[in-house]
Protein backbone atom coordinates (compact mmCIF):
# COMPACT_ATOMS: atom_id res chain seq x y z
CA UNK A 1 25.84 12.28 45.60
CA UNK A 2 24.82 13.32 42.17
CA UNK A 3 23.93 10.67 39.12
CA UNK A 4 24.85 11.20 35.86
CA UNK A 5 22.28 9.82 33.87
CA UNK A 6 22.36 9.79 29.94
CA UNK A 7 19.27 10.05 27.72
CA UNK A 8 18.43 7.57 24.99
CA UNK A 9 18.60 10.07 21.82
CA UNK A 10 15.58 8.19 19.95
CA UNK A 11 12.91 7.61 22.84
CA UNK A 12 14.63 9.92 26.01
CA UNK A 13 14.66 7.08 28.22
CA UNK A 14 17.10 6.27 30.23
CA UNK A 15 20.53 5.06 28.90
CA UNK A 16 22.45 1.64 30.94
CA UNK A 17 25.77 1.32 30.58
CA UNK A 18 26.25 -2.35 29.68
CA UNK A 19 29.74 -4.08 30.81
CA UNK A 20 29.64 -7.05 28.34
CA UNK A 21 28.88 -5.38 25.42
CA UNK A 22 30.92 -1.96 26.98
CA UNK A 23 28.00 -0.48 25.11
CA UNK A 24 25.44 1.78 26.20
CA UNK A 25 21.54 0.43 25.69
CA UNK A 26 18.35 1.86 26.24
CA UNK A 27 16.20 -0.76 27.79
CA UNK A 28 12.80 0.94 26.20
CA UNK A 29 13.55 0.81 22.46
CA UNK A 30 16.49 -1.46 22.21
CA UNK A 31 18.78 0.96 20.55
CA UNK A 32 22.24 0.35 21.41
CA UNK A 33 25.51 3.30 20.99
CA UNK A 34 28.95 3.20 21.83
CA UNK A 35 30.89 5.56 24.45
CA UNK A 36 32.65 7.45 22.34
CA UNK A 37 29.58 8.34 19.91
CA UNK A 38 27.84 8.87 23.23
CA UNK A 39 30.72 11.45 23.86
CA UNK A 40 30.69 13.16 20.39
CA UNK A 41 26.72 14.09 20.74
CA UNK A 42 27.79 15.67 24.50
CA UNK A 43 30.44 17.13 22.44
CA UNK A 44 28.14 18.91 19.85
CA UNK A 45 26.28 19.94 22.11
CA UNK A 46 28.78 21.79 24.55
CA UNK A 47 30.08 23.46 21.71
CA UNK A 48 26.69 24.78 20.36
CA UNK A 49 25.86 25.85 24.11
CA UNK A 50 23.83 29.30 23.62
CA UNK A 51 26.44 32.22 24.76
CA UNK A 52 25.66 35.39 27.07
CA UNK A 53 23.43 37.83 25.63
CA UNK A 54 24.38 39.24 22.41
CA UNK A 55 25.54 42.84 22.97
CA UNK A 56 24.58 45.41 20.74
CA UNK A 57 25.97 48.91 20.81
CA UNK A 58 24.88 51.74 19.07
CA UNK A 59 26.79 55.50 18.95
CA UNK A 60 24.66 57.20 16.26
CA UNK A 61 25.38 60.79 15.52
CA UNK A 62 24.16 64.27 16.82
CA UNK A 63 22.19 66.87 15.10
CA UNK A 64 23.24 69.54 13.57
CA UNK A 65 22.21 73.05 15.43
CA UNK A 66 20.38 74.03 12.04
CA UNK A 67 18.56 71.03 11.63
CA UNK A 68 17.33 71.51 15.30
CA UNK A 69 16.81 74.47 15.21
CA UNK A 70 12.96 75.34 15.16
CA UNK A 71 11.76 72.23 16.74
CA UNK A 72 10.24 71.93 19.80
CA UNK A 73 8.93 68.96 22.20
CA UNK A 74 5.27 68.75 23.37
CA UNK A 75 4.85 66.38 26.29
CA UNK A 76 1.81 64.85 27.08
CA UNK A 77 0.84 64.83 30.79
CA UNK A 78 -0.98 61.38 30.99
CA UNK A 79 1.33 59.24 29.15
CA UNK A 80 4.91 60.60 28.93
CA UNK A 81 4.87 60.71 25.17
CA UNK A 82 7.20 62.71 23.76
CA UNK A 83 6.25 64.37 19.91
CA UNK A 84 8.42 66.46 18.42
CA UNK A 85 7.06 69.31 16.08
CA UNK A 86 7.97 72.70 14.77
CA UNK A 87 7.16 75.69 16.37
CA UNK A 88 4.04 76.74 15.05
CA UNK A 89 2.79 73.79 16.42
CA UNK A 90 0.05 74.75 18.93
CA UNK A 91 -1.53 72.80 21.65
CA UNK A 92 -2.70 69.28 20.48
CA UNK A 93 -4.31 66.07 21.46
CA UNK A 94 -1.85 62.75 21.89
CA UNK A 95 -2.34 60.82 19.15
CA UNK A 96 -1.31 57.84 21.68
CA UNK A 97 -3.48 58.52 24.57
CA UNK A 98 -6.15 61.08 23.30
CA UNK A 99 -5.38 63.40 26.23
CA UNK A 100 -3.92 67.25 25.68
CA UNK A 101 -0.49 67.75 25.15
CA UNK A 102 1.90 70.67 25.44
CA UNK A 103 5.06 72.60 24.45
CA UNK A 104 7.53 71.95 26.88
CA UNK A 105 10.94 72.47 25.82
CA UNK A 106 13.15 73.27 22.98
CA UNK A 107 14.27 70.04 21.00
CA UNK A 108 17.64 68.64 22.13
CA UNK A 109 18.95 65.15 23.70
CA UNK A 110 18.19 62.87 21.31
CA UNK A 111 20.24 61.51 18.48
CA UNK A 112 19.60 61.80 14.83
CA UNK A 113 18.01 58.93 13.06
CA UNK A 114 20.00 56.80 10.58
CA UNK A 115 17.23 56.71 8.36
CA UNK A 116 13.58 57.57 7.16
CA UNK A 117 10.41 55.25 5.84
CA UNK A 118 8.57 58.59 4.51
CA UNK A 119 4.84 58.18 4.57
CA UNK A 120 3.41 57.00 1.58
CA UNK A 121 -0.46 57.36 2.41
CA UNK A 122 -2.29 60.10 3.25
CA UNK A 123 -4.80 61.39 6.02
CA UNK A 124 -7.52 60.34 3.89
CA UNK A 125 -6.24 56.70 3.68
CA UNK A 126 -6.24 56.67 7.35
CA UNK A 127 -9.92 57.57 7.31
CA UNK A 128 -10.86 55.09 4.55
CA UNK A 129 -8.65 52.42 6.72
CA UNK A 130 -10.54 53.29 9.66
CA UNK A 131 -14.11 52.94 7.60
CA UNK A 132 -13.26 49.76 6.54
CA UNK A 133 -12.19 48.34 9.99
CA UNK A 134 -15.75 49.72 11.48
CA UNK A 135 -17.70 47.46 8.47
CA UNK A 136 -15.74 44.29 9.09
CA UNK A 137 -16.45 44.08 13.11
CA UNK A 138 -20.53 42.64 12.95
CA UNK A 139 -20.31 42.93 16.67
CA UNK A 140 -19.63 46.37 17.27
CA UNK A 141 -22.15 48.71 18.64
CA UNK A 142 -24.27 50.37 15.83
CA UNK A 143 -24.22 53.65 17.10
CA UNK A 144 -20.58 53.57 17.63
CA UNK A 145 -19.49 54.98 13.75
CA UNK A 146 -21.85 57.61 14.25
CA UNK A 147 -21.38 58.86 17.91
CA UNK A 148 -17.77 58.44 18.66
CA UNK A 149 -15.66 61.49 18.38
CA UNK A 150 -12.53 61.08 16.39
CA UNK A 151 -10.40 63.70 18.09
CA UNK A 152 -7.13 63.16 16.45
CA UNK A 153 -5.42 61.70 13.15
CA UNK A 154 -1.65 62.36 13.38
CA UNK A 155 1.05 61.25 11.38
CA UNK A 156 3.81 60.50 13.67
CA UNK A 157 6.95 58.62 12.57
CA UNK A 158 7.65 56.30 15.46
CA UNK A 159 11.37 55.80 16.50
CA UNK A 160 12.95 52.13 16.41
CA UNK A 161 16.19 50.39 16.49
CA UNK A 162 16.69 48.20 13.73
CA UNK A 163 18.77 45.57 14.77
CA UNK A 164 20.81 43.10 11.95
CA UNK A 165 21.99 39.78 13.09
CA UNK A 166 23.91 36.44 12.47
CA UNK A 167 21.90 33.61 13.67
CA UNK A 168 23.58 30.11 14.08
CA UNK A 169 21.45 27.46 14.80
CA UNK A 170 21.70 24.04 16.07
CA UNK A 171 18.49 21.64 16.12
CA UNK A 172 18.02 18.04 17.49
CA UNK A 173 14.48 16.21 17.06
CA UNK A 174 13.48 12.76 17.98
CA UNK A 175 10.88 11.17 15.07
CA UNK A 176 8.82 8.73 14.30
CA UNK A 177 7.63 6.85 11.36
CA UNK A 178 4.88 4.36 12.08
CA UNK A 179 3.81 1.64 9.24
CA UNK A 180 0.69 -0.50 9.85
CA UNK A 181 -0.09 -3.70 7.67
CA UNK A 182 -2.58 -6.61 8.06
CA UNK A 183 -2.53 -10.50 7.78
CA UNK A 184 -5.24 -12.76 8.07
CA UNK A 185 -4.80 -13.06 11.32
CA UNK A 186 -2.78 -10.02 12.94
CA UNK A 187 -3.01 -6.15 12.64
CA UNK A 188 0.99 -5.13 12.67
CA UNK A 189 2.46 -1.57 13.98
CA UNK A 190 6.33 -1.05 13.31
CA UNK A 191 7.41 2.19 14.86
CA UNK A 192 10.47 3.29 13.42
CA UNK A 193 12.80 6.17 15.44
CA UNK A 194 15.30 8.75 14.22
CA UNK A 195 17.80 11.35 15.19
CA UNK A 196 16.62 14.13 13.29
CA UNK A 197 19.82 17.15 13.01
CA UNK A 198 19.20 20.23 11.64
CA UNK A 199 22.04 22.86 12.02
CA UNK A 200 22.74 26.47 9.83
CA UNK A 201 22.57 30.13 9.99
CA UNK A 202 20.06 32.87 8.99
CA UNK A 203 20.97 36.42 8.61
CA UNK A 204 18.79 39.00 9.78
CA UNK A 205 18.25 42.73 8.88
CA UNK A 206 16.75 45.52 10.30
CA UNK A 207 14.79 43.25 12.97
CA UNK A 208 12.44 46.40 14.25
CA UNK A 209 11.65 47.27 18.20
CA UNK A 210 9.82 50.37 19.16
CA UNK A 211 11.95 52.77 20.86
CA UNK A 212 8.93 54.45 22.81
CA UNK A 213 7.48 53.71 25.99
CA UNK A 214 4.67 55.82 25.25
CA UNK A 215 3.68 53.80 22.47
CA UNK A 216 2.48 50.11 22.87
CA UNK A 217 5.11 47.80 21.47
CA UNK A 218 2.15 44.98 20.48
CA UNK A 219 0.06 47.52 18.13
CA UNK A 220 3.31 48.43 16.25
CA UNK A 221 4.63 44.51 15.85
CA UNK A 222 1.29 44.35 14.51
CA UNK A 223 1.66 46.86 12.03
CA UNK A 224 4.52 44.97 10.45
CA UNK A 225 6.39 44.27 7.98
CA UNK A 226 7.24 47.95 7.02
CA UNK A 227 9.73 47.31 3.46
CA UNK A 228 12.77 48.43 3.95
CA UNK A 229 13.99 48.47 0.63
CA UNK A 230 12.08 51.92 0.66
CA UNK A 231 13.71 53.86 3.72
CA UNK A 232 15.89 56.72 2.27
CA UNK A 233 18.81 58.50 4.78
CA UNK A 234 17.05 60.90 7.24
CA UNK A 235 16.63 64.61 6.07
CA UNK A 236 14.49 66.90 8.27
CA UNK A 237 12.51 67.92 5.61
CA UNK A 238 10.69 64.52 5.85
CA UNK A 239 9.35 65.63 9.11
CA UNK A 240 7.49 68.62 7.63
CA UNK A 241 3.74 68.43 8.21
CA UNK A 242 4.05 65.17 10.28
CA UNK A 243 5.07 64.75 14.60
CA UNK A 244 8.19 62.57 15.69
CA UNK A 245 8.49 60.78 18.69
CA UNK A 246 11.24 60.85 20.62
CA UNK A 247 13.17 57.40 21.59
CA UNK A 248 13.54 57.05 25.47
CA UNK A 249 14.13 53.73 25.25
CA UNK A 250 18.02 53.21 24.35
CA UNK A 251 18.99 50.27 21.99
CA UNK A 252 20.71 48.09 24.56
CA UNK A 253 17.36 48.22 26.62
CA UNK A 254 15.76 47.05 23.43
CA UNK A 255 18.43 44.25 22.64
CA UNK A 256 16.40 41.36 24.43
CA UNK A 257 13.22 41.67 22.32
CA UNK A 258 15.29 41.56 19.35
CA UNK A 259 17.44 38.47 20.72
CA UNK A 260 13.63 37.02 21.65
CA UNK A 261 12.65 37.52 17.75
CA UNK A 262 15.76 36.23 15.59
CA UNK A 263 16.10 32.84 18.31
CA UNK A 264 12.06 32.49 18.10
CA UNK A 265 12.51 32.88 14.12
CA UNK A 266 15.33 30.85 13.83
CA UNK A 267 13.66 28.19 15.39
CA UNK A 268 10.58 28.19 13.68
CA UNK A 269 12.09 28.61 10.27
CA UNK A 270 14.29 25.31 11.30
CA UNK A 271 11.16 23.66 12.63
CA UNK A 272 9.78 23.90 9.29
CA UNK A 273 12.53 21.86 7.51
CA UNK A 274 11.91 18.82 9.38
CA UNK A 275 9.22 17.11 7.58
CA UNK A 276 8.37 13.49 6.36
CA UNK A 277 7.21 11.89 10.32
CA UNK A 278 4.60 10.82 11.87
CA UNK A 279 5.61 12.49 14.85
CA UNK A 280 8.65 15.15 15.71
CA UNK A 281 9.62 16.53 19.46
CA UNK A 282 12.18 18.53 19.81
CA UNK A 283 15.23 17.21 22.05
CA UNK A 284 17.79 20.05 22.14
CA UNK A 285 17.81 23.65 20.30
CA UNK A 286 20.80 26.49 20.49
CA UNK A 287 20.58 29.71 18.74
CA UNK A 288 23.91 31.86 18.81
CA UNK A 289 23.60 35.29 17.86
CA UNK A 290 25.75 37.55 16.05
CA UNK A 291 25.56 40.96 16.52
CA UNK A 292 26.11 42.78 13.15
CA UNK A 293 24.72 45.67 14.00
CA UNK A 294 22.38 48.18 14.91
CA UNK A 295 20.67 51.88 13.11
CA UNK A 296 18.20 54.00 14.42
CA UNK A 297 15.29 54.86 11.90
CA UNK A 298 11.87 56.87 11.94
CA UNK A 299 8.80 54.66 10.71
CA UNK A 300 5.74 56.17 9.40
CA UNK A 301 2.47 55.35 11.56
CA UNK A 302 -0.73 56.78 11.57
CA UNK A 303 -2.60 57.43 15.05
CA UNK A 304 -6.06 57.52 15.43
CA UNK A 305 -7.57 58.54 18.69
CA UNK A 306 -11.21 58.35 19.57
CA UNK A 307 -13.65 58.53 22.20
CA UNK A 308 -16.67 57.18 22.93
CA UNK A 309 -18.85 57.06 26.35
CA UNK A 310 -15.82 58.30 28.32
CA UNK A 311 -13.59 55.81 27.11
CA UNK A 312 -10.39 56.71 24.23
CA UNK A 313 -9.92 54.46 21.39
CA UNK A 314 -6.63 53.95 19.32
CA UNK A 315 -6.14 53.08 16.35
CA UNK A 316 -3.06 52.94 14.18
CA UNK A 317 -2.19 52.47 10.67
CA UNK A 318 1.12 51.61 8.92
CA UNK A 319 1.75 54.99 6.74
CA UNK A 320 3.78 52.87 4.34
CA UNK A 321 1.44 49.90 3.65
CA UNK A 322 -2.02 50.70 4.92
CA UNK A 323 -1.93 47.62 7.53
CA UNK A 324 -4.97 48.86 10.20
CA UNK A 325 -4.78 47.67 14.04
CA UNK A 326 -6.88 48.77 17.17
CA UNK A 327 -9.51 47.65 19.62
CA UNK A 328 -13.03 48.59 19.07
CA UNK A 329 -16.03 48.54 21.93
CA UNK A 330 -17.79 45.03 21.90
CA UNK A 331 -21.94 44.96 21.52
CA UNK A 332 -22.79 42.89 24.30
CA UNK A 333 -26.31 42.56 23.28
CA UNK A 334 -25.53 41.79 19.58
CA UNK A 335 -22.67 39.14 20.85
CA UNK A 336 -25.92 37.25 22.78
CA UNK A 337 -28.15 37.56 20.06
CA UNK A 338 -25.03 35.84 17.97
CA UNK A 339 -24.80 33.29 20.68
CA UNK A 340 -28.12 32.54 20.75
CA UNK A 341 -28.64 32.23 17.01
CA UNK A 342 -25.61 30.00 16.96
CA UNK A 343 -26.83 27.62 19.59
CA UNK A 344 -30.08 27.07 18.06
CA UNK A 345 -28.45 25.89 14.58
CA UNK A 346 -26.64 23.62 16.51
CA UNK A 347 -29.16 22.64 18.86
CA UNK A 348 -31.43 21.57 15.29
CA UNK A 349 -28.75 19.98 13.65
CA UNK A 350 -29.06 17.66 16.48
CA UNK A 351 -31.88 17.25 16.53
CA UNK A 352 -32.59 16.63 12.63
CA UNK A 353 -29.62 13.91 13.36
CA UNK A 354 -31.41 12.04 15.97
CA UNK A 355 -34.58 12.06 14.02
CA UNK A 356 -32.48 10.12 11.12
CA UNK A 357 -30.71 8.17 13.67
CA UNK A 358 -33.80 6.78 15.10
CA UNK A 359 -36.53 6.56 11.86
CA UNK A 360 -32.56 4.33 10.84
CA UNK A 361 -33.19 2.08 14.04
């Protein structure tokens, strides 16, 4: 037979149903409720019980023949990455991968993008951006700058959905406050407990999620926040000069991570508000969210690709703000040397210590 058993909302212990008082008590911190406040807070919470899924839906529009018309789609073999460039565009490298790519097909089946970020930095900034990310690393290999091969710098503007949102949030927290005072003959602790509610909504626009499997979805949440006050309605002409991936990821594939985002926002952002205690845990949390929406837009992102001792490097930087990402081959010799170094300050400052400790004694 299943018990029903009803959680103290102060300390989560358990709850007792008391028949002289017809009160319910919690036997750990004393606090006492009645059955039909008891029934309200099962109440609130039913009604703020998180929903299915949010469901987005997206129709978007098709190109026009003339805009198409001249494009073409290089494929590259190793990864699956789709650019799309004009045809004068011979065979190139991947700016994803680093391995040869090549004109497949005539550009068709995809839809036309709501809306543009055009780059705002050059090739040369790329190059600067990658200078500077060599001089910060101390650990990296000090041949590295000066044999590695940089095969490729492409500006590629990477398709994602931007998804806009309603998020309605509802927050419970058990808290603490804990005073301490002194008498001449007892040290006191009073440990006061509260029912901490939080409860709103946040509205959220253009929430971004790489459309591309080719392209790794943790380098380009890295390369955020693009400003969107900047994007401008999609002309072709903005591709000129530059490559375009192709989505093959369709928005409804993409809806969880963007569900994942606004309820992981939304809850941190309501997290923050709850302030003033010695101690907070969260009890209960339900974020609803409202679809509003969702556009498909080109962001500009410059790819890097290099290779060193057989292995490919990427690199990427965001072609509106200049914000640099990528993984870069570890020294192993100059990371012991660091070790080392750092071990024997330490190991001196201890020793220096128990010299004073003991000339003290």
């Amino acid at each position: 037979m299943a018990q029903l058993e009803y959680k103290c909302p102060n300390c989560g212990a358990p709850l007792g149903f008391e028949a002289g008082t017809q009160e319910m008590t919690c036997e750990h911190c004393a606090t006492v409720m009645d059955v039909e406040a008891l029934q309200c807070m099962d109440d609130e919470v039913a009604a703020h019980q998180e929903p299915d899924a949010a469901q987005w839906e997206y129709e978007g529009t098709n190109w026009e023949a003339s805009e198409a018309e001249g494009m073409s789609v290089y494929t590259c073999n190793s990864c699956g990455g789709e650019i799309v460039g004009d045809e004068t565009m011979g065979a190139a490298t991947c700016p994803f991968c680093g391995n040869p790519v090549v004109l497949t097909a005539k550009f068709s089946g995809a839809l036309r993008p709501d809306m543009v970020i055009p780059f705002k930095l050059d090739r040369a900034k790329a190059l600067e951006s990658l200078e500077n990310h060599y001089a910060k690393k101390k650990l990296l290999p000090t041949v590295f700058k000066d044999r590695n091969h940089l095969q490729e710098v492409k500006g590629v503007y990477v398709p994602f959905w931007l998804f806009s949102a309603d998020a309605d949030g509802r927050f419970e927290y058990r808290a603490t406050r804990i005073r301490r005072w002194s008498d001449a003959r007892f040290h006191y602790t009073e440990t006061s407990f509260f029912r901490v509610i939080r409860g709103g909504k946040l509205g959220f626009d253009a929430v971004p999620v790489d459309g591309s499997k080719s392209i790794d979805n943790t380098m380009m949440e890295s390369l955020e926040p693009f400003n969107m006050n900047e994007k401008e309605d999609f002309k072709p002409a903005y591709l000129a000069g530059f490559c375009a991936n192709k989505y093959d990821v369709e928005a409804g594939d993409c809806a969880p991570r963007a569900n994942e985002r606004i309820k992981n926002t939304t809850t941190n952002e309501f997290n923050k508000t709850v302030m003033g205690y010695h101690s907070v845990t969260p009890v209960n949390a339900s974020v609803r969210v409202n679809c509003e929406g969702v556009r498909y837009a080109l962001l500009p992102v410059w790819m890097l690709g290099s290779t060193w001792e057989g292995k490919n490097f990427t690199f990427s930087m965001n072609g509106q703000t200049g914000k640099f990402v990528g993984d870069l081959p570890l020294d192993k010799s100059a990371r012991n040397r660091w070790f080392l170094k750092l071990f024997g300050i330490i190991a001196a400052s201890l020793l220096v210590l128990t010299q004073v400790v003991i000339t003290f004694l």
